[in-house]
PDB file of N, CA and C in Angstrom:
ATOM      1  N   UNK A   1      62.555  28.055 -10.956  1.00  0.00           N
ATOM      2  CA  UNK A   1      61.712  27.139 -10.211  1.00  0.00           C
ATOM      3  C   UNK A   1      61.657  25.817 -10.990  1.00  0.00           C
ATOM      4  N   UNK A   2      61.512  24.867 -10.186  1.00  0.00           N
ATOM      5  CA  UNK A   2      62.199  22.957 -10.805  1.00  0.00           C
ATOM      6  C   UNK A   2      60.618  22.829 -10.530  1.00  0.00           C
ATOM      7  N   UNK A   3      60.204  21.242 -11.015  1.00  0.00           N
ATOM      8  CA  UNK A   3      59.415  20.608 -10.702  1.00  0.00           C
ATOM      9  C   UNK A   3      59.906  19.133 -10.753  1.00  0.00           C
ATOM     10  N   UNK A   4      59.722  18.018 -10.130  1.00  0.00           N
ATOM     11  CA  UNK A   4      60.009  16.272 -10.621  1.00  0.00           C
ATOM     12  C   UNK A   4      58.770  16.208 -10.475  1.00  0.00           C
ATOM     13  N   UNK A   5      58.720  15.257 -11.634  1.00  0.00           N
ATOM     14  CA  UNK A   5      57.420  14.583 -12.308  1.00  0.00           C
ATOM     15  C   UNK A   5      58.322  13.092 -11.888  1.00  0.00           C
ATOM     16  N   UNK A   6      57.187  11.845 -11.655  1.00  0.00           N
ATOM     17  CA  UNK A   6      57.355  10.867 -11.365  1.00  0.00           C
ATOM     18  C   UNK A   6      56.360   9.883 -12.052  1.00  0.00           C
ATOM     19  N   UNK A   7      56.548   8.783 -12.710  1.00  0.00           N
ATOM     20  CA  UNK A   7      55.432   8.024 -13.318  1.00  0.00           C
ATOM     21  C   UNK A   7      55.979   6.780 -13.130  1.00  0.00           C
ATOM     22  N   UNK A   8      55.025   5.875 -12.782  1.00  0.00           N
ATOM     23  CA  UNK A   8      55.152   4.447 -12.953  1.00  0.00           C
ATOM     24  C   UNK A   8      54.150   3.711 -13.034  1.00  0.00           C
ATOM     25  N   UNK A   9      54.191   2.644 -13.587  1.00  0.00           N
ATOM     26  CA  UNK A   9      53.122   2.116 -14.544  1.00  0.00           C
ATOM     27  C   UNK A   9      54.060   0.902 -15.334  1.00  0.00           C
ATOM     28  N   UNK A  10      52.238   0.199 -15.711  1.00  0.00           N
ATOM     29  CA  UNK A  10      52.985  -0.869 -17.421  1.00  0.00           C
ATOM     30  C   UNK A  10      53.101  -0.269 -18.382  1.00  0.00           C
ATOM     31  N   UNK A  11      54.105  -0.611 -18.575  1.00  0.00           N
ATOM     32  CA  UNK A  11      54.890  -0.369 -19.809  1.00  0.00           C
ATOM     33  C   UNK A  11      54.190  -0.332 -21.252  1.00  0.00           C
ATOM     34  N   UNK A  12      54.608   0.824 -21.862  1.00  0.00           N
ATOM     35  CA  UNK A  12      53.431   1.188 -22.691  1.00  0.00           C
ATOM     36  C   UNK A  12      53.985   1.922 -23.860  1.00  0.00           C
ATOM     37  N   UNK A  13      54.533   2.058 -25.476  1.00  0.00           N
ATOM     38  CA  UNK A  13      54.835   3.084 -26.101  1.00  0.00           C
ATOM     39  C   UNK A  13      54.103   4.085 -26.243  1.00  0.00           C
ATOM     40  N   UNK A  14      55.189   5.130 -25.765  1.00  0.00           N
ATOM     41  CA  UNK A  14      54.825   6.693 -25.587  1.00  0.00           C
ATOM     42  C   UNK A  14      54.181   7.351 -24.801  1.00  0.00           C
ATOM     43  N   UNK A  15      55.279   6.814 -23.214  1.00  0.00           N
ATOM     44  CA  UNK A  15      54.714   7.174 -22.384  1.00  0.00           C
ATOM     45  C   UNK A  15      55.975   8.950 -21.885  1.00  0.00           C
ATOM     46  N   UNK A  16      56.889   8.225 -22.459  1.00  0.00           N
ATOM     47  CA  UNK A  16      57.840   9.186 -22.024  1.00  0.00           C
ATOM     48  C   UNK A  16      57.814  10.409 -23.279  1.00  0.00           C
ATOM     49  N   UNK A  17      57.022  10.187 -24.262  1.00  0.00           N
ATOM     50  CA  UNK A  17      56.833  11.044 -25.442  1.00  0.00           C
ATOM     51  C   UNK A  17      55.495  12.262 -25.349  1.00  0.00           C
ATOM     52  N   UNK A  18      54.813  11.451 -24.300  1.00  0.00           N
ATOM     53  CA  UNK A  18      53.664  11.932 -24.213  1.00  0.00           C
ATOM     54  C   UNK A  18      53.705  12.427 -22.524  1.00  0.00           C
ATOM     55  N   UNK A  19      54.360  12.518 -21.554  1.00  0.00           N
ATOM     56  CA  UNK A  19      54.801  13.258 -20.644  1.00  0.00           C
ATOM     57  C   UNK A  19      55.279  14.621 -20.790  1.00  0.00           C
ATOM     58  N   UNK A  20      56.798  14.215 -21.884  1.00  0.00           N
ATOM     59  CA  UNK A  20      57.427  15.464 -22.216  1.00  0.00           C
ATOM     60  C   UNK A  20      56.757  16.247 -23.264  1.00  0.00           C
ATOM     61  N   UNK A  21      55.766  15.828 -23.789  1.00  0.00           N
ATOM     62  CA  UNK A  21      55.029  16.618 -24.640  1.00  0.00           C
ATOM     63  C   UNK A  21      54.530  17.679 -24.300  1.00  0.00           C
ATOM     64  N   UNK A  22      53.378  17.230 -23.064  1.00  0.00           N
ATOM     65  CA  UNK A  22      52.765  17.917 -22.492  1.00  0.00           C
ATOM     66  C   UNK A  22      53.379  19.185 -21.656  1.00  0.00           C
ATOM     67  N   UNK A  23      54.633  19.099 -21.146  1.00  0.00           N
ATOM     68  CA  UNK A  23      55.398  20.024 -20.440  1.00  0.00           C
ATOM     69  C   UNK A  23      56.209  20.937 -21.264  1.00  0.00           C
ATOM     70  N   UNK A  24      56.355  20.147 -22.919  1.00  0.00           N
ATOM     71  CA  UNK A  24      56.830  20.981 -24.241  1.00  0.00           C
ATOM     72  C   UNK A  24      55.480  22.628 -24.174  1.00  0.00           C
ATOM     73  N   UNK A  25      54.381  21.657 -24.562  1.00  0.00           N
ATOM     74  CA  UNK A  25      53.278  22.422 -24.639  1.00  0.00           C
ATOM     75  C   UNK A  25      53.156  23.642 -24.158  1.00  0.00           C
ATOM     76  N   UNK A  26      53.229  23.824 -22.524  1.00  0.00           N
ATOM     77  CA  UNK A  26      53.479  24.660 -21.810  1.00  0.00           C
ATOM     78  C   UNK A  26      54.245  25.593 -21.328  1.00  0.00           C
ATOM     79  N   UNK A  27      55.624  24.885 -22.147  1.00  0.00           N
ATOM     80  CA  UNK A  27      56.537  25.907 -21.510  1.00  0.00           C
ATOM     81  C   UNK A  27      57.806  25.234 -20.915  1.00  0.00           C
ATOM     82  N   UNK A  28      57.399  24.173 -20.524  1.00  0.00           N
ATOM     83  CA  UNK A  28      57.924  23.556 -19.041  1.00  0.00           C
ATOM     84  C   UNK A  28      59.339  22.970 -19.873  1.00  0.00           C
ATOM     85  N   UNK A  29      60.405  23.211 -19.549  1.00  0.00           N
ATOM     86  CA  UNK A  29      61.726  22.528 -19.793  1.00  0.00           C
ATOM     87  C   UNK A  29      62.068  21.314 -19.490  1.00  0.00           C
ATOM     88  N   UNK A  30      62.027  20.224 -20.215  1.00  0.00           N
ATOM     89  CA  UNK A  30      62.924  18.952 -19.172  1.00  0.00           C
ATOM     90  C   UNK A  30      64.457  19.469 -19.437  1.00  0.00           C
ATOM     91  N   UNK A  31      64.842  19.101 -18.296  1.00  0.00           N
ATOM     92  CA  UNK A  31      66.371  18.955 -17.904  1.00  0.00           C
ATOM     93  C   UNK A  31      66.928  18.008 -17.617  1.00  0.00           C
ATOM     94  N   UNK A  32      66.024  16.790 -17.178  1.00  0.00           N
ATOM     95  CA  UNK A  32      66.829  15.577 -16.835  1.00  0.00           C
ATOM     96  C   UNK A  32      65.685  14.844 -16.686  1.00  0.00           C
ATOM     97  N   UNK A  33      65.941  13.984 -17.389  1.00  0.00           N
ATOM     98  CA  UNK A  33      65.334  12.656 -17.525  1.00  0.00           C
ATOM     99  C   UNK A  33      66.014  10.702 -16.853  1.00  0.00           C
ATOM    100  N   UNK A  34      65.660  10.370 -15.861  1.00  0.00           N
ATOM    101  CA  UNK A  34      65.921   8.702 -15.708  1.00  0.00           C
ATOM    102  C   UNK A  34      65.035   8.336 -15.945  1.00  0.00           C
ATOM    103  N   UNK A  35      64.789   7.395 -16.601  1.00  0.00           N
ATOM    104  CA  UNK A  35      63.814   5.597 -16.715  1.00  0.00           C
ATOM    105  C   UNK A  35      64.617   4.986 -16.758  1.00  0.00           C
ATOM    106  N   UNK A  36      63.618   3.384 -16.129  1.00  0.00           N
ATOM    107  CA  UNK A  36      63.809   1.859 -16.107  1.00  0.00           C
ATOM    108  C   UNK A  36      62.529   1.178 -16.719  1.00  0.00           C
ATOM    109  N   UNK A  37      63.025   0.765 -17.342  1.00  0.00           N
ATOM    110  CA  UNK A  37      61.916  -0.596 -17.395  1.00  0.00           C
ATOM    111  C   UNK A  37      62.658  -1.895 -17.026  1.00  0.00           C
ATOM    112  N   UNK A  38      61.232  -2.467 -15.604  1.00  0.00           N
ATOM    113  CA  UNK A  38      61.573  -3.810 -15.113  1.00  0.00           C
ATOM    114  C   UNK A  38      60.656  -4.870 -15.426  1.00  0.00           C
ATOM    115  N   UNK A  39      61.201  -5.242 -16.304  1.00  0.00           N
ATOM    116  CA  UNK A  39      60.085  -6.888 -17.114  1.00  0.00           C
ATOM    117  C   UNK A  39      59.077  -5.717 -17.543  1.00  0.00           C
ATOM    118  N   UNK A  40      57.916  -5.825 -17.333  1.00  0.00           N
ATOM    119  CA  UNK A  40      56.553  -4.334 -17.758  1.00  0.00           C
ATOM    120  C   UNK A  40      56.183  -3.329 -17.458  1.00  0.00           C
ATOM    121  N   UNK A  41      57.457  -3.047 -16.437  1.00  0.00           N
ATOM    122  CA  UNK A  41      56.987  -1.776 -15.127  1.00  0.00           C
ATOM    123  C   UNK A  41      57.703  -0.956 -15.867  1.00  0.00           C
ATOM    124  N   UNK A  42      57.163   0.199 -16.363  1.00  0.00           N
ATOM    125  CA  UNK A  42      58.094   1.449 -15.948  1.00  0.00           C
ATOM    126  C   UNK A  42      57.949   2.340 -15.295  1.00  0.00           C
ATOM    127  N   UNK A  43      59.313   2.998 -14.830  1.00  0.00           N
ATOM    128  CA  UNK A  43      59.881   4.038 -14.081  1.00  0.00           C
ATOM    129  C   UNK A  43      60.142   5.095 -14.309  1.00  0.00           C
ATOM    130  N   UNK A  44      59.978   6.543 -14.732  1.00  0.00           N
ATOM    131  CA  UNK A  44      60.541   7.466 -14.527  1.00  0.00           C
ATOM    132  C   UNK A  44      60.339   8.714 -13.767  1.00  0.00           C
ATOM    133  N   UNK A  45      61.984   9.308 -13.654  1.00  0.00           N
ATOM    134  CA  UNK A  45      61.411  10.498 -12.646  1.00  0.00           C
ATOM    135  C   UNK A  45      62.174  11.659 -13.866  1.00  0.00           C
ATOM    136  N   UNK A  46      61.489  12.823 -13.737  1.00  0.00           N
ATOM    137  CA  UNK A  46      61.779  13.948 -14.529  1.00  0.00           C
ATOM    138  C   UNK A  46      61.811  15.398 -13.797  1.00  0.00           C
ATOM    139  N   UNK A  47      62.814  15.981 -14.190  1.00  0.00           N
ATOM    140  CA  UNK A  47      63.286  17.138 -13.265  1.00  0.00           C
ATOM    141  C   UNK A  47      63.256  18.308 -14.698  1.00  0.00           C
ATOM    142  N   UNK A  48      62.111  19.238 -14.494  1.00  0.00           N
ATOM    143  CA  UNK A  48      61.639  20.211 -15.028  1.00  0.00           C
ATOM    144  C   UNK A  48      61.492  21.498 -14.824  1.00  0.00           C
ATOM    145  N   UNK A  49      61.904  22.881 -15.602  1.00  0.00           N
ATOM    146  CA  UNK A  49      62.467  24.146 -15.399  1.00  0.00           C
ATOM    147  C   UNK A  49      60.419  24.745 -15.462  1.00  0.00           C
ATOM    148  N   UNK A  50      60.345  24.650 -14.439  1.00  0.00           N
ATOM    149  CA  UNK A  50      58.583  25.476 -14.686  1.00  0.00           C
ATOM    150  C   UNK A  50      58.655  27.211 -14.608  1.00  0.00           C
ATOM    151  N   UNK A  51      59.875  27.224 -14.444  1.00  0.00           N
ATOM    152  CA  UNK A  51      60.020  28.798 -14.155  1.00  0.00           C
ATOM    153  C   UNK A  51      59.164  29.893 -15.579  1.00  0.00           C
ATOM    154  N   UNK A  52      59.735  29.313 -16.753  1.00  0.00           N
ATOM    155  CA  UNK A  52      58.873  29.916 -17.961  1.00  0.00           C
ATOM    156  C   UNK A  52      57.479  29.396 -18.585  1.00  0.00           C
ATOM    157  N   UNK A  53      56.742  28.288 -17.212  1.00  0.00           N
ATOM    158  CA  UNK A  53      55.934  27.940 -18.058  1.00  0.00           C
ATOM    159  C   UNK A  53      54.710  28.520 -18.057  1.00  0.00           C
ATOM    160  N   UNK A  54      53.310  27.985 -19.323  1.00  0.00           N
ATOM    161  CA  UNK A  54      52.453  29.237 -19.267  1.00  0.00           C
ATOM    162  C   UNK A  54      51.299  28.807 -18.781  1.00  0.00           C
ATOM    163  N   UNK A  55      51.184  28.153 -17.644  1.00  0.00           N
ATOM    164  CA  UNK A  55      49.527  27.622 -17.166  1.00  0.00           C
ATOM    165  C   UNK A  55      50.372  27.135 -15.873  1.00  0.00           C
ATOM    166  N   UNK A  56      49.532  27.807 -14.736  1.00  0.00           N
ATOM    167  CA  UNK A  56      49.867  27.561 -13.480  1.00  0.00           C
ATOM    168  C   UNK A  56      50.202  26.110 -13.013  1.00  0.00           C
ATOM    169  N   UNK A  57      50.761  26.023 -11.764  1.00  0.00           N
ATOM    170  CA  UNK A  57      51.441  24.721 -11.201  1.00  0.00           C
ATOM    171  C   UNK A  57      50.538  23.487 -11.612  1.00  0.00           C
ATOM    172  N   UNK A  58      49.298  23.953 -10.979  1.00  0.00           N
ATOM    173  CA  UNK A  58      47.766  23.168 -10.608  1.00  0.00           C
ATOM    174  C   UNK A  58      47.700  22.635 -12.214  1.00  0.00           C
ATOM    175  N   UNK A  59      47.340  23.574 -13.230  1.00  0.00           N
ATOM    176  CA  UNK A  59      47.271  23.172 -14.371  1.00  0.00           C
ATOM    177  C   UNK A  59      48.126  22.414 -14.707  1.00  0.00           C
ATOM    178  N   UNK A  60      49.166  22.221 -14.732  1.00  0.00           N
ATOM    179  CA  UNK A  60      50.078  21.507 -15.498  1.00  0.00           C
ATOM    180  C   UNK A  60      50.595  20.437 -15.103  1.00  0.00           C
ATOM    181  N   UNK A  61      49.779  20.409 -13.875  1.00  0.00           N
ATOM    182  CA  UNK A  61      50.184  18.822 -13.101  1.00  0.00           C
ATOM    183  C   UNK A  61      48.604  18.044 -13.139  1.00  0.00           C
ATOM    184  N   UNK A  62      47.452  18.963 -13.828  1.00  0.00           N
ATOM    185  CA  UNK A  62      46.606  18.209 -13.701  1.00  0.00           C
ATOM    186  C   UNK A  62      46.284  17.498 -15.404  1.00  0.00           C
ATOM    187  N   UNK A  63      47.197  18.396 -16.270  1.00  0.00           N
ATOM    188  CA  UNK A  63      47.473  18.264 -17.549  1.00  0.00           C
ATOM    189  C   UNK A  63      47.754  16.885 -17.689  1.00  0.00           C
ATOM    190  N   UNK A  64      49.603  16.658 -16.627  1.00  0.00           N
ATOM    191  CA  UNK A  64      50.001  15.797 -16.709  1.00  0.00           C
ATOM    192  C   UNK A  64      49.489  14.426 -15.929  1.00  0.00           C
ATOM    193  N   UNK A  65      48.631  14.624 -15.347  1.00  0.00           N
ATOM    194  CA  UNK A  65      47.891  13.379 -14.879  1.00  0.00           C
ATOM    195  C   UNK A  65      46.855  12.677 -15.811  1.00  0.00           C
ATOM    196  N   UNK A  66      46.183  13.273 -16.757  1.00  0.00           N
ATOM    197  CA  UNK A  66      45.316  12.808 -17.726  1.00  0.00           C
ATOM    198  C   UNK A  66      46.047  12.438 -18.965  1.00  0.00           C
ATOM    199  N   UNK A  67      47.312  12.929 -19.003  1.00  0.00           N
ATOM    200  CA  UNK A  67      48.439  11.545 -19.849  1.00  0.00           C
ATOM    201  C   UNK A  67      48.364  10.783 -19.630  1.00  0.00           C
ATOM    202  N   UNK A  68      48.994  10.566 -18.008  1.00  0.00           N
ATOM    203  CA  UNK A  68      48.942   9.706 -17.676  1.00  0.00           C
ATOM    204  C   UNK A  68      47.853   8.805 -17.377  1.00  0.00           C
ATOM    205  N   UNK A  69      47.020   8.701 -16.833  1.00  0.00           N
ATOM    206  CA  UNK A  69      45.731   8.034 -17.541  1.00  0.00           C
ATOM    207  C   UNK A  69      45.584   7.486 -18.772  1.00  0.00           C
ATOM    208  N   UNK A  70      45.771   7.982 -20.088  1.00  0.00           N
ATOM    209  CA  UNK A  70      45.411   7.852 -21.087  1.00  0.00           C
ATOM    210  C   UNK A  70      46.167   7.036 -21.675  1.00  0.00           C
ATOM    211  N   UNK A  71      47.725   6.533 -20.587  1.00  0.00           N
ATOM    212  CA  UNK A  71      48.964   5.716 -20.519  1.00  0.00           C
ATOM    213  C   UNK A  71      48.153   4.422 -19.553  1.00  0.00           C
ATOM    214  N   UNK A  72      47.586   4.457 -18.448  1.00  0.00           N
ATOM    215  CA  UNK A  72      47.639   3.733 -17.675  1.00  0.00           C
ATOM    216  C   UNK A  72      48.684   3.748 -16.574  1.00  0.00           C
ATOM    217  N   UNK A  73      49.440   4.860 -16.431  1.00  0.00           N
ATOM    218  CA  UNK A  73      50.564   5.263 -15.335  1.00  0.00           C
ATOM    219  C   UNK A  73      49.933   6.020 -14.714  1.00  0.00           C
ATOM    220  N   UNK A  74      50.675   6.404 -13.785  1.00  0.00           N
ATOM    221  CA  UNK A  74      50.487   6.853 -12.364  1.00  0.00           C
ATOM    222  C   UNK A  74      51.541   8.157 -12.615  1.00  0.00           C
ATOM    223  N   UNK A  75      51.041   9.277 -12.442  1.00  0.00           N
ATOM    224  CA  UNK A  75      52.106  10.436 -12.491  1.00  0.00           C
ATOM    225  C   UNK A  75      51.749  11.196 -11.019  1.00  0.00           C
ATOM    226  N   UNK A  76      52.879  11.524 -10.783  1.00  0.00           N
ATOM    227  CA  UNK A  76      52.985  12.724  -9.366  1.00  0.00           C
ATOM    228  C   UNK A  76      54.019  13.698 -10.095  1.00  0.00           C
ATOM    229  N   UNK A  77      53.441  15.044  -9.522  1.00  0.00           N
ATOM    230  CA  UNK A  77      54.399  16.685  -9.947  1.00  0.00           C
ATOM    231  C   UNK A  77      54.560  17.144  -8.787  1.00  0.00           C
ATOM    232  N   UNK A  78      55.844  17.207  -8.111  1.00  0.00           N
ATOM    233  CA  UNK A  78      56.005  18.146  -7.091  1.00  0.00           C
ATOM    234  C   UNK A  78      57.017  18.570  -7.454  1.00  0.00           C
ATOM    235  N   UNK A  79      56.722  20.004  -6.815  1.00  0.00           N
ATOM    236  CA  UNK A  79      57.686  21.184  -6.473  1.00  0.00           C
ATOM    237  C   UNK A  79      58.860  20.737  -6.111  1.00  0.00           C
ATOM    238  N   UNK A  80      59.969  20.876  -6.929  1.00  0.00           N
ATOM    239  CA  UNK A  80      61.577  20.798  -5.829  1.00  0.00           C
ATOM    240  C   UNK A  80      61.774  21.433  -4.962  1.00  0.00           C
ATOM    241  N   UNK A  81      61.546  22.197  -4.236  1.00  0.00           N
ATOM    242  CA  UNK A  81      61.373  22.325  -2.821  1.00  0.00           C
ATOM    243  C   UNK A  81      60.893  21.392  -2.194  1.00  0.00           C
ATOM    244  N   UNK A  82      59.860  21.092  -2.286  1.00  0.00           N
ATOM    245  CA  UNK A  82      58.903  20.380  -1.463  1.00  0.00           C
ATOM    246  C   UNK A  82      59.484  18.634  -1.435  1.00  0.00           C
ATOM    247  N   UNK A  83      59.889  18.406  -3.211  1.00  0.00           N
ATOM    248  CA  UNK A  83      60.935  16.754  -3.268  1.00  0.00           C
ATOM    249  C   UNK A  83      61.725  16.995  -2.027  1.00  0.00           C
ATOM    250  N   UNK A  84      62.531  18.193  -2.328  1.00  0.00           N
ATOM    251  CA  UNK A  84      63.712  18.181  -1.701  1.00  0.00           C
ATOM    252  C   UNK A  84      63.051  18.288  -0.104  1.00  0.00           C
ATOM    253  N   UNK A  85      63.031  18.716   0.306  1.00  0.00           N
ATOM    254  CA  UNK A  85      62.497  18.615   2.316  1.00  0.00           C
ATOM    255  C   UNK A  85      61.470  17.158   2.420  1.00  0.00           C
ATOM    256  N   UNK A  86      61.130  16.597   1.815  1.00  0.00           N
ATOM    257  CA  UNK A  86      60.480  15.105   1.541  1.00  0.00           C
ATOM    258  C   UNK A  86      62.023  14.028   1.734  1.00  0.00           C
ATOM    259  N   UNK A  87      62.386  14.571   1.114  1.00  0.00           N
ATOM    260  CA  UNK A  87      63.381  13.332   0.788  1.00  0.00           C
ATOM    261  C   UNK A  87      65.151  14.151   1.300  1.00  0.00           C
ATOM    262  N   UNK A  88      64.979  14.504   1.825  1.00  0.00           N
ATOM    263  CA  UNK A  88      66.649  14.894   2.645  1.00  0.00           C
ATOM    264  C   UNK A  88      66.498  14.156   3.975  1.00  0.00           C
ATOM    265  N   UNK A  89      67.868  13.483   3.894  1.00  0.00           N
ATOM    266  CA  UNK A  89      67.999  12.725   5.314  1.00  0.00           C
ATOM    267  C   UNK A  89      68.446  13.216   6.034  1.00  0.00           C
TER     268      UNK A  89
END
């Protein structure tokens, strides 16, 4: 089971340190990582193995939202399933 995590926000050190931390913490695998930074914006989306992780979906996306906060970004966690039927044309 996947998850993409999505954050964007100003640009900030250790935002992408302190995302994957939190999903270290738990269990949660990154597998693939993109960012951009445009002039102060950054971008990233992250594609994560939740299959072994140890605190339910809810938890670990509400984990990762109070990073983000604590960044000033904006994070969303959805299910790859759910990316995927969202976003297939």
């Amino acid at each position: 089971m996947k998850a993409v995590i999505t954050v964007i926000g100003k640009d900030t050190v250790g935002i992408l340190a302190g995302i994957s931390g939190e999903c270290a913490k738990h269990g949660a695998n990154v597998i693939e990582v993109t960012q951009s930074v445009m002039q102060d914006m950054f971008a990233m989306i992250m594609m994560v193995d939740i299959s072994k992780c140890s605190v339910p979906f809810k938890e670990l996306s509400e984990g990762l939202n109070k990073i983000g906060e604590q960044f000033g970004v904006k994070v969303h966690v959805t299910h790859e399933e759910l990316f995927n039927t969202m976003y297939r044309v």
